[in-house]
Protein backbone atom coordinates (compact mmCIF):
# COMPACT_ATOMS: atom_id res chain seq x y z
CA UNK A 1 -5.51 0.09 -3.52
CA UNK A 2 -6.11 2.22 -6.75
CA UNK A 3 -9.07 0.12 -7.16
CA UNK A 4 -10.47 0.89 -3.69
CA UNK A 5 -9.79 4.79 -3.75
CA UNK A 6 -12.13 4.96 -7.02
CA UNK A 7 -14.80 3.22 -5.56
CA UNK A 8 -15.53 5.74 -3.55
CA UNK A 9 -16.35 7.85 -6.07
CA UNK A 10 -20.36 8.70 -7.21
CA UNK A 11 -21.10 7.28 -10.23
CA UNK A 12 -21.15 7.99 -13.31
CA UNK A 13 -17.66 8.85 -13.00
CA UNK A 14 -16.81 5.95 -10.63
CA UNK A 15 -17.32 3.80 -13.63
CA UNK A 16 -15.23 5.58 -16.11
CA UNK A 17 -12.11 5.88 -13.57
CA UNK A 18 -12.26 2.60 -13.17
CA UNK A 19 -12.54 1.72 -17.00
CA UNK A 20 -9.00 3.55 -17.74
CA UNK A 21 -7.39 2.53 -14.36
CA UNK A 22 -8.66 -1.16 -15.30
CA UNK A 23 -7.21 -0.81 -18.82
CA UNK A 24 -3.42 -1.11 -17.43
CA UNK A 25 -0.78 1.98 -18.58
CA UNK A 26 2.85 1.80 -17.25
CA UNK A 27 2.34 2.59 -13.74
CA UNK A 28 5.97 4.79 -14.18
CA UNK A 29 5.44 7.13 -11.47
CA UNK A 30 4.49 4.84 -8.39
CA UNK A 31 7.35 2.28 -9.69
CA UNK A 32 9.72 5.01 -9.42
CA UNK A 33 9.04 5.92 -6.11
CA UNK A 34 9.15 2.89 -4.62
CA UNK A 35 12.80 2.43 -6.61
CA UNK A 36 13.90 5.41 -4.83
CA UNK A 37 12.57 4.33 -2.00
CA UNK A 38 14.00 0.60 -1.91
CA UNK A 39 17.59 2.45 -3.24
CA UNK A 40 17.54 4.70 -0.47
CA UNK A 41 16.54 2.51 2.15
CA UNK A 42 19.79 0.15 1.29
CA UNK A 43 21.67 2.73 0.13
CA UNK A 44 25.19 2.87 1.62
CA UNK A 45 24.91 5.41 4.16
CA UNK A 46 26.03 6.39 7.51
CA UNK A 47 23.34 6.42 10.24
CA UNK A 48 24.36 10.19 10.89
CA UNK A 49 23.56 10.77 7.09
CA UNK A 50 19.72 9.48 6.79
CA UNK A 51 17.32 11.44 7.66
CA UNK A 52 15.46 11.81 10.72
CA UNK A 53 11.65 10.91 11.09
CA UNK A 54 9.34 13.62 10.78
CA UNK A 55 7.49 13.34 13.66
CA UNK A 56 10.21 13.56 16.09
CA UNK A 57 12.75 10.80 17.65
CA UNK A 58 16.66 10.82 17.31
CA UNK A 59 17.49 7.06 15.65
CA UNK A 60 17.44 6.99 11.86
CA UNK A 61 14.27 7.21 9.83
CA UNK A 62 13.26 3.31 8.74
CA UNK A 63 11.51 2.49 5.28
CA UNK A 64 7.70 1.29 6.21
CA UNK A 65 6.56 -0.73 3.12
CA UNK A 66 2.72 0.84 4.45
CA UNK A 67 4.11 4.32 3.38
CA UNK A 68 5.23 3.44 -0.48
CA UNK A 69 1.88 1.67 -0.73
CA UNK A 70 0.27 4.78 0.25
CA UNK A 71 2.65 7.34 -1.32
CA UNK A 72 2.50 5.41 -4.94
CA UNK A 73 -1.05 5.10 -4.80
CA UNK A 74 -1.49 8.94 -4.06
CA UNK A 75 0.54 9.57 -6.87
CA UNK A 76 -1.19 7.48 -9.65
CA UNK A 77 -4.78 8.79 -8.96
CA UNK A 78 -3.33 12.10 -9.08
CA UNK A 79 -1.98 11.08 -12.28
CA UNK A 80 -5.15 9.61 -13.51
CA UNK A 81 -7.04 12.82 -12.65
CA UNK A 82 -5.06 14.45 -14.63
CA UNK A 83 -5.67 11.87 -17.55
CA UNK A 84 -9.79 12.23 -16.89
CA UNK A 85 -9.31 16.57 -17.53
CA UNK A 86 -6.59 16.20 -20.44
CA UNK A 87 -8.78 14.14 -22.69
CA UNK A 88 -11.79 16.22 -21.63
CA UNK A 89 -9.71 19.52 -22.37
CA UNK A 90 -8.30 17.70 -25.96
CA UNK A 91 -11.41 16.17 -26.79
CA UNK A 92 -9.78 12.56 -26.94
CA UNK A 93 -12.44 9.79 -27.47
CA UNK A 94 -9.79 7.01 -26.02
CA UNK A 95 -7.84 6.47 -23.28
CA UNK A 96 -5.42 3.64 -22.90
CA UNK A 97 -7.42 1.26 -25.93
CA UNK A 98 -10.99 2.39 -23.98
CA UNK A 99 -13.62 4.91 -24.12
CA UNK A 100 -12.49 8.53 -22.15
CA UNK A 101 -14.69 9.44 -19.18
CA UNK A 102 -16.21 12.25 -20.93
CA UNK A 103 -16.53 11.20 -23.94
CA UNK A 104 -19.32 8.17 -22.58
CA UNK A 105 -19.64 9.17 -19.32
CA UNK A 106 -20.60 12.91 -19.82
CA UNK A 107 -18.43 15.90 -19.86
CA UNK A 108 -19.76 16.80 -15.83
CA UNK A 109 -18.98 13.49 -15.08
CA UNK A 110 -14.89 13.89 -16.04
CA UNK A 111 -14.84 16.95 -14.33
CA UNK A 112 -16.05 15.52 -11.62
CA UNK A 113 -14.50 12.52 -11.24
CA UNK A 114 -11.09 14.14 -12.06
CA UNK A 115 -11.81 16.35 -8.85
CA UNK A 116 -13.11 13.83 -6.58
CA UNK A 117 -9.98 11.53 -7.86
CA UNK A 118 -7.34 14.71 -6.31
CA UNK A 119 -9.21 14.60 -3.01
CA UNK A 120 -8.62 10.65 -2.65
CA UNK A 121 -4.84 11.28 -3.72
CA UNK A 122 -4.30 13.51 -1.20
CA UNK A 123 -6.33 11.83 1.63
CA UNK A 124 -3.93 8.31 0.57
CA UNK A 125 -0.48 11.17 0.86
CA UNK A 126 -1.83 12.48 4.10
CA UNK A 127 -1.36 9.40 5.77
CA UNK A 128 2.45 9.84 4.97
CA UNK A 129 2.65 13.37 5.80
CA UNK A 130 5.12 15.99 6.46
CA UNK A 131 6.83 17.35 3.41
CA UNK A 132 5.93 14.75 1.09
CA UNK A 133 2.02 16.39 1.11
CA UNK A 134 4.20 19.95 -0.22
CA UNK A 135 5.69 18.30 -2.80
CA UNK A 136 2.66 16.56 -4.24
CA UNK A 137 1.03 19.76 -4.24
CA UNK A 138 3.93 21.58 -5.83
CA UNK A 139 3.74 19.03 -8.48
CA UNK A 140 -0.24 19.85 -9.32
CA UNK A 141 0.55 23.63 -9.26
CA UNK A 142 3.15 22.71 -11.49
CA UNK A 143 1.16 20.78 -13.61
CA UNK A 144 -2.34 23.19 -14.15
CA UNK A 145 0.90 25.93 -15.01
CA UNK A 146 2.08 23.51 -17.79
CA UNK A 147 -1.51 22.85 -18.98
CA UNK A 148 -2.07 26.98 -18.65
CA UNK A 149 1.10 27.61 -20.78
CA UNK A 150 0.34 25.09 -23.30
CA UNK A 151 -3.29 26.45 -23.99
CA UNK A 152 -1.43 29.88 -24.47
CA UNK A 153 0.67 28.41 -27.10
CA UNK A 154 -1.98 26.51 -28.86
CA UNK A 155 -2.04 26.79 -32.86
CA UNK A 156 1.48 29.07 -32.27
CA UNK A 157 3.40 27.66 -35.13
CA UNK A 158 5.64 30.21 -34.01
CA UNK A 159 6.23 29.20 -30.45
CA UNK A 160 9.88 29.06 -28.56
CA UNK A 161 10.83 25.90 -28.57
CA UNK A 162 12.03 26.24 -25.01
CA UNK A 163 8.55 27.03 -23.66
CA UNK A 164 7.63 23.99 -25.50
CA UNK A 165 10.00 22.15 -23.21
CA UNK A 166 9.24 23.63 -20.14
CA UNK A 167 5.28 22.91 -20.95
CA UNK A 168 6.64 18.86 -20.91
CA UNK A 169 8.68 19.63 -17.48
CA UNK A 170 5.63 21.40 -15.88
CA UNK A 171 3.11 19.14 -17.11
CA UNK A 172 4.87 15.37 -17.16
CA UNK A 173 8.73 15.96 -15.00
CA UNK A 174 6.76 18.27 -12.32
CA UNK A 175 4.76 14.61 -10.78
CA UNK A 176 7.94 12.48 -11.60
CA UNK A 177 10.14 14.80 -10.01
CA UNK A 178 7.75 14.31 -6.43
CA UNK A 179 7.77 10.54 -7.22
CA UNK A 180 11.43 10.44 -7.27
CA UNK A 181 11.90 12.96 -4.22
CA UNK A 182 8.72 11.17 -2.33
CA UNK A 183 10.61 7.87 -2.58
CA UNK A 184 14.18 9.09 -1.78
CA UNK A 185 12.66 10.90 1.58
CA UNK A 186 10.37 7.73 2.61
CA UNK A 187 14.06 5.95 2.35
CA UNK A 188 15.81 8.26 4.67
CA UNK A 189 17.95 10.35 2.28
CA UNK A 190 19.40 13.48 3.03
CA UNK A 191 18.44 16.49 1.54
CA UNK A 192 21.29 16.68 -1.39
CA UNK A 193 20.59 13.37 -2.87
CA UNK A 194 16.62 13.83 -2.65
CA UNK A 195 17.16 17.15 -4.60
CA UNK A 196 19.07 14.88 -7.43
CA UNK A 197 16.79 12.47 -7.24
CA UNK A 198 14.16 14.87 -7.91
CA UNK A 199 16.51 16.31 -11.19
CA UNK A 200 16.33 13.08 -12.13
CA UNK A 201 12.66 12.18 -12.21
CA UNK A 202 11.97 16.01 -13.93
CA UNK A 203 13.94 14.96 -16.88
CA UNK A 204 13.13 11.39 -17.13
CA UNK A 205 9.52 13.39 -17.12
CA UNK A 206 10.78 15.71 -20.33
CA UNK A 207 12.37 12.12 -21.88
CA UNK A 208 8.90 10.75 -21.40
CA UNK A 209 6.44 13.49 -22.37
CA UNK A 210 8.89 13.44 -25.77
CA UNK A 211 8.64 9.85 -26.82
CA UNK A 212 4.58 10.74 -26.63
CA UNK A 213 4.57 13.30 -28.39
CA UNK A 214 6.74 11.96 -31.17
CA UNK A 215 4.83 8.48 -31.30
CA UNK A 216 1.91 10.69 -32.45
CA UNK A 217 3.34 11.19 -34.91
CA UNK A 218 5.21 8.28 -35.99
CA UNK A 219 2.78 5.67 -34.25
CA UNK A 220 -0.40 4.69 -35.54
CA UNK A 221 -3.69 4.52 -33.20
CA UNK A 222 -3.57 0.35 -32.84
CA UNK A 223 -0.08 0.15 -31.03
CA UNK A 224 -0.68 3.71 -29.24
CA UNK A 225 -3.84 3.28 -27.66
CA UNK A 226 -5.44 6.52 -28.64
CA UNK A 227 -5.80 8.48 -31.71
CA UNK A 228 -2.51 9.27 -33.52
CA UNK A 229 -2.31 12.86 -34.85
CA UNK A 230 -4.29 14.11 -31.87
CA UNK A 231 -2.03 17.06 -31.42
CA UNK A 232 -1.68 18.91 -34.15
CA UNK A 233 -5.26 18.35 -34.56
CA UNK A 234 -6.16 20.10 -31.40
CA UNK A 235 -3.16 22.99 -31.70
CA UNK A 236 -0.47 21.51 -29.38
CA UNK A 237 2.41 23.20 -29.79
CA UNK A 238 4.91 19.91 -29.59
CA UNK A 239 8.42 19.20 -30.53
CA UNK A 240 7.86 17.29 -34.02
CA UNK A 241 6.14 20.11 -34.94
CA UNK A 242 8.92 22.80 -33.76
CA UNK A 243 11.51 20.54 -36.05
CA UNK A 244 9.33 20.02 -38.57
CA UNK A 245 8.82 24.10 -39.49
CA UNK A 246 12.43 24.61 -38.69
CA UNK A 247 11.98 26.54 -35.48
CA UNK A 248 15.98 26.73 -34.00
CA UNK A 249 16.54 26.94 -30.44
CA UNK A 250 17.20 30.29 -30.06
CA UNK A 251 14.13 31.21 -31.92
CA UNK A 252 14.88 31.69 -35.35
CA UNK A 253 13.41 30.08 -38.57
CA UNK A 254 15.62 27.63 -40.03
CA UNK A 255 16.05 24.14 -41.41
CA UNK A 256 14.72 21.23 -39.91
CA UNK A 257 16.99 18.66 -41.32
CA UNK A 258 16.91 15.75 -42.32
CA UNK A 259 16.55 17.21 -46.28
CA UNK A 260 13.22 18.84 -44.95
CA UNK A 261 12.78 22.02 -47.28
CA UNK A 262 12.33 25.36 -45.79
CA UNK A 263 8.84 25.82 -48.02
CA UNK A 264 7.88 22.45 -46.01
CA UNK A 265 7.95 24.66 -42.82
CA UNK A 266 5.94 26.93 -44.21
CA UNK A 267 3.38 24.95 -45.44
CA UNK A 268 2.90 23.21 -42.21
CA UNK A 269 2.68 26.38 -40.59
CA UNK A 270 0.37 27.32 -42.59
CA UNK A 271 -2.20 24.51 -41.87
CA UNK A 272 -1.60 24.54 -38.43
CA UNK A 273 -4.82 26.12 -37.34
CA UNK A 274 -7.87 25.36 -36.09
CA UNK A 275 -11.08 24.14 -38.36
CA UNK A 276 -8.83 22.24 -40.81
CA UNK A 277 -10.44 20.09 -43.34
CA UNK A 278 -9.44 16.33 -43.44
CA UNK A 279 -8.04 17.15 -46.97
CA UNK A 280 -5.60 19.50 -45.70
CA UNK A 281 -5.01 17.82 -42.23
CA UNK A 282 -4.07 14.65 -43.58
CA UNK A 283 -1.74 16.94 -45.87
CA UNK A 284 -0.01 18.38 -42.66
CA UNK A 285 0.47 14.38 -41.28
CA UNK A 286 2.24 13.60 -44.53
CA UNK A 287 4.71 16.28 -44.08
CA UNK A 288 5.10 15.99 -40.52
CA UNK A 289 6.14 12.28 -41.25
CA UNK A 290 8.47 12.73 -44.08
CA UNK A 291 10.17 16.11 -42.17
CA UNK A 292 11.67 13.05 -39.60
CA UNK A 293 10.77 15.67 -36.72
CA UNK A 294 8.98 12.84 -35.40
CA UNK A 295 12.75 10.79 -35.06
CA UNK A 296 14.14 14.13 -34.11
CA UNK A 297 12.34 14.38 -31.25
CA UNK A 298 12.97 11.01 -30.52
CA UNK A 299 16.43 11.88 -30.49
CA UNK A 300 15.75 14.51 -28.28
CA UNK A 301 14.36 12.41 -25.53
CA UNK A 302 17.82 10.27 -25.54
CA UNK A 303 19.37 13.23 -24.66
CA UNK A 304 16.95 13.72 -21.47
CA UNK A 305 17.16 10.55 -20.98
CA UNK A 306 20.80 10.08 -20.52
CA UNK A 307 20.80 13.98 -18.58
CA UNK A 308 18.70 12.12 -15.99
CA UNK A 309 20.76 9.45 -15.63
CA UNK A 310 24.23 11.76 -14.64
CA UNK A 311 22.14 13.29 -11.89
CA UNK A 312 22.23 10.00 -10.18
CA UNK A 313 25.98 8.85 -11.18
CA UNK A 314 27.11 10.98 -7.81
CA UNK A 315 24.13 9.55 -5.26
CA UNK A 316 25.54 6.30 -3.34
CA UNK A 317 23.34 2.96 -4.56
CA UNK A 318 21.27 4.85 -6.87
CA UNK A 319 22.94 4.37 -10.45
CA UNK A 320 22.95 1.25 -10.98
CA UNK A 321 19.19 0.90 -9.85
CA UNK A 322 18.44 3.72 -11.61
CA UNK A 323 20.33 5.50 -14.03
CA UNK A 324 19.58 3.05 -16.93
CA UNK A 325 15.82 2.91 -16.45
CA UNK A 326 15.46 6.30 -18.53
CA UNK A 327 17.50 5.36 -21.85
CA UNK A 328 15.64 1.99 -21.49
CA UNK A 329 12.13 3.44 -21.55
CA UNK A 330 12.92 5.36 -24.59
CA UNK A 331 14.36 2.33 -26.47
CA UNK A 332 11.47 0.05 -25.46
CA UNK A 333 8.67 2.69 -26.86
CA UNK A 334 10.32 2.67 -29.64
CA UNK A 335 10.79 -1.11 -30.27
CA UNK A 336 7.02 -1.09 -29.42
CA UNK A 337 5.35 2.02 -30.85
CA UNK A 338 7.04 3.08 -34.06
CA UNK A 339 4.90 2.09 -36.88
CA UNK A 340 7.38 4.43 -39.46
CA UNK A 341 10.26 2.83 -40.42
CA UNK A 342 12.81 2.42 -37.42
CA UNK A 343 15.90 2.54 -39.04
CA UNK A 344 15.26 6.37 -38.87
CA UNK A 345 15.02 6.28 -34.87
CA UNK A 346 19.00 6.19 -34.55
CA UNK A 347 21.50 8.23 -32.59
CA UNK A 348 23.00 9.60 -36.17
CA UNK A 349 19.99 11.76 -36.64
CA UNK A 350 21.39 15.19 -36.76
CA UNK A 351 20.30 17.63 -34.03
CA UNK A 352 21.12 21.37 -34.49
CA UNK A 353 23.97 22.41 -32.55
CA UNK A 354 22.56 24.14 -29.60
CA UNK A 355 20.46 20.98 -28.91
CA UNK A 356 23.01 18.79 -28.60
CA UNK A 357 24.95 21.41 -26.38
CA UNK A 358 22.44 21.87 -23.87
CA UNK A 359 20.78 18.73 -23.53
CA UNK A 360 24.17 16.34 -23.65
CA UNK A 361 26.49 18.87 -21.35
CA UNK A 362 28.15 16.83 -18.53
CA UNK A 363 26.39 18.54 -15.18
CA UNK A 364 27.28 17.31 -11.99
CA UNK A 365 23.86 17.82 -9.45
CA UNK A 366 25.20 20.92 -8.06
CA UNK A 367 26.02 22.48 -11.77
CA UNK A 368 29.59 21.71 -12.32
CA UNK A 369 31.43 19.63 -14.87
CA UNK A 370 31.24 16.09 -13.70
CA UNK A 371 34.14 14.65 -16.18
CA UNK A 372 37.42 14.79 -14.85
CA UNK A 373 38.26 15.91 -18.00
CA UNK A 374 37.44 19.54 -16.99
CA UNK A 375 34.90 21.76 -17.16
CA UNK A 376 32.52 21.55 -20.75
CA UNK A 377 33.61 17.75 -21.57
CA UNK A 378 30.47 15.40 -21.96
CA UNK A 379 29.64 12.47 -23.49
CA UNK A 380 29.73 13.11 -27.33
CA UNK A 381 33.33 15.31 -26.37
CA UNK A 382 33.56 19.44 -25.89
CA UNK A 383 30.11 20.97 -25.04
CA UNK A 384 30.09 24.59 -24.43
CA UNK A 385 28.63 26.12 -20.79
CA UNK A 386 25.16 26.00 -21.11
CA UNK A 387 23.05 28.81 -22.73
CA UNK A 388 21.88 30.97 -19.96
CA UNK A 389 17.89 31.24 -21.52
CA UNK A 390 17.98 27.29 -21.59
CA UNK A 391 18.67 27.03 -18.03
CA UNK A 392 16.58 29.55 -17.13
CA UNK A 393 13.89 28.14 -19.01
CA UNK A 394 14.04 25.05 -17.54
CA UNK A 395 14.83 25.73 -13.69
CA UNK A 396 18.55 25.43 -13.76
CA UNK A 397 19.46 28.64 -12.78
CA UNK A 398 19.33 30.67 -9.67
């Protein structure tokens, strides 16, 4: 299908789409929606409770196998599109072990080809219709605002870390969060459990867009793919390099832990601009790597990870298709893409406090404590309410 959708593309870029959608990648986003959609489909439901079809007709909405095909497909060239701009925006020579469209194709040709690869993902969700089309194209908006905030923060070594988070939910959760809720509607779900299933694919999005930008730090270019060090290279404001200069969440320069050194931070601040000699820039990796932001952030993407899987705990049939596949990810990139030594990747690394407050609070889908314990109670014991700016900042709020 994927295969068939690029071909009708004009060359040059025809051939490059096909190079990087030939040289494999995980395939996440359509396997998610057809999970949701399979879950949903035999989940546990009253016939009054599943949805009704969109085109009219009062007996329960069926699963048609022809839909997934088409929705998952729709959602991977969009995701490849956005692969072709992103390494012509970063410069990035290799995509997935191959050459990048631009950089053999031509720089026309990427921009191009990323175009003309949107137009075929929307002509495959089309076919499926009704509200899934709006939340495809809530995802892209999404995404070109995550792409327009992160060029805004670029070499800002003195970024909020929660913008830096909301870049990953805007630029990676925004298309897992339509997988998720594109699946869970082609199912028959109601409304409620689509919306959690959509929770859940945003954050296994955050989990996801963490683990990459910690393995480039902690990875090397032969199990990644793609050049290693690519970010701070290019100015991306990322978490390993929030941890690493001691950025807190609330803003304020601190610690990074881990024995990190205040001075550390400010060296790496300090060589976090553009034009940087290799000297110097291979300076900044060394202090990136011993500052264990890398692991940090790591850590960081358990936390999302295992947030994602509570929003599914509550939706009937969905957790235990589900609800491990996050925390699983995580653990198998970094059994497979750590190159530094992996004793460090472990749940003792410390997180500062308000981390480990937001991102591990029990929430039930519609905002309450889930543990019957009461109210604040999650997994690692008493976490307090959550900080109103991290909610806001990352769509939790009214």
């Amino acid at each position: 299908m994927l295969v068939l959708a690029v071909d009708k593309l004009a060359e040059p870029g025809r051939s490059g789409c096909r190079r990087i959608i030939g040289a494999g990648g995980k395939r996440l986003r359509p396997d998610l929606l057809s999970r949701c959609a399979a879950a949903a489909a035999s989940a546990p439901l009253l016939p009054s409770q599943r949805r009704l079809p969109a085109g009219g007709g009062d007996r329960p909405q069926r699963l048609d196998p022809a839909d997934v095909t088409w929705a998952g497909a729709a959602i991977e060239l969009l995701h490849t599109a956005t692969l072709v701009h992103d390494d012509l925006l970063d410069d990035s020579t290799t995509r997935r072990g191959v050459p990048s469209v631009h950089h053999q194709e031509g720089r026309s040709a990427a921009v191009l080809a990323g175009d003309a690869l949107i137009a075929q993902s929307w002509r495959l969700i089309a076919r499926v219709g009704g509200q899934n089309v709006e939340d495809l194209a809530v995802a892209l908006a999404d995404m070109c605002d995550g792409q327009a905030l992160e060029e805004q923060l670029r070499y800002d070594g003195g970024a909020d870390p929660l913008e830096v988070i909301r870049v990953a939910r805007l630029k990676t959760g925004a298309l897992f969060a339509a997988a998720c809720r594109i699946g869970a509607r082609l199912g028959g779900c109601p409304e409620k459990h689509i919306e959690a299933l959509g929770r859940y694919g945003a954050d296994f999005g955050v989990a996801l867009q963490l683990m990459d930008d910690a393995l480039d730090v902690i990875s090397d270019a032969r199990a990644l793919g793609k050049p290693v060090g690519a970010d701070f290279a290019a100015g991306t404001v990322t978490m390993p390099l929030i941890f690493a200069t001691g950025r807190d969440t609330d803003g304020r320069n601190g610690t990074a832990g881990g024995g990190h050194q205040p001075d550390a931070g400010a060296e790496i601040r300090s060589l976090f601009r553009p034009g940087l000699p290799a000297s110097e820039y291979e300076r900044a990796r060394q202090l990136l790597l011993r500052s264990e932001s890398g692991h940090r952030t790591v850590a960081l993407a358990e936390m999302f990870a295992r947030r994602a899987a509570r929003s599914v705990t509550s939706v009937p049939g969905f957790a235990g298709r589900l609800a491990g596949l996050p925390g699983r990810f995580v653990q198998r990139q970094v059994d497979t893409k750590v190159v530094s030594p992996r004793q460090q990747v472990r749940a003792g690394i410390a997180l500062d406090g308000h981390w480990s407050d937001w991102a591990d609070a029990e929430q039930a889908p519609d905002g309450n404590a889930a543990d019957p314990r009461g109210a604040g109670w999650g997994a690692t014991g008493w976490q307090p309410d959550l900080d109103q700016s991290w909610a806001q900042a990352l769509g939790d709020s009214g």
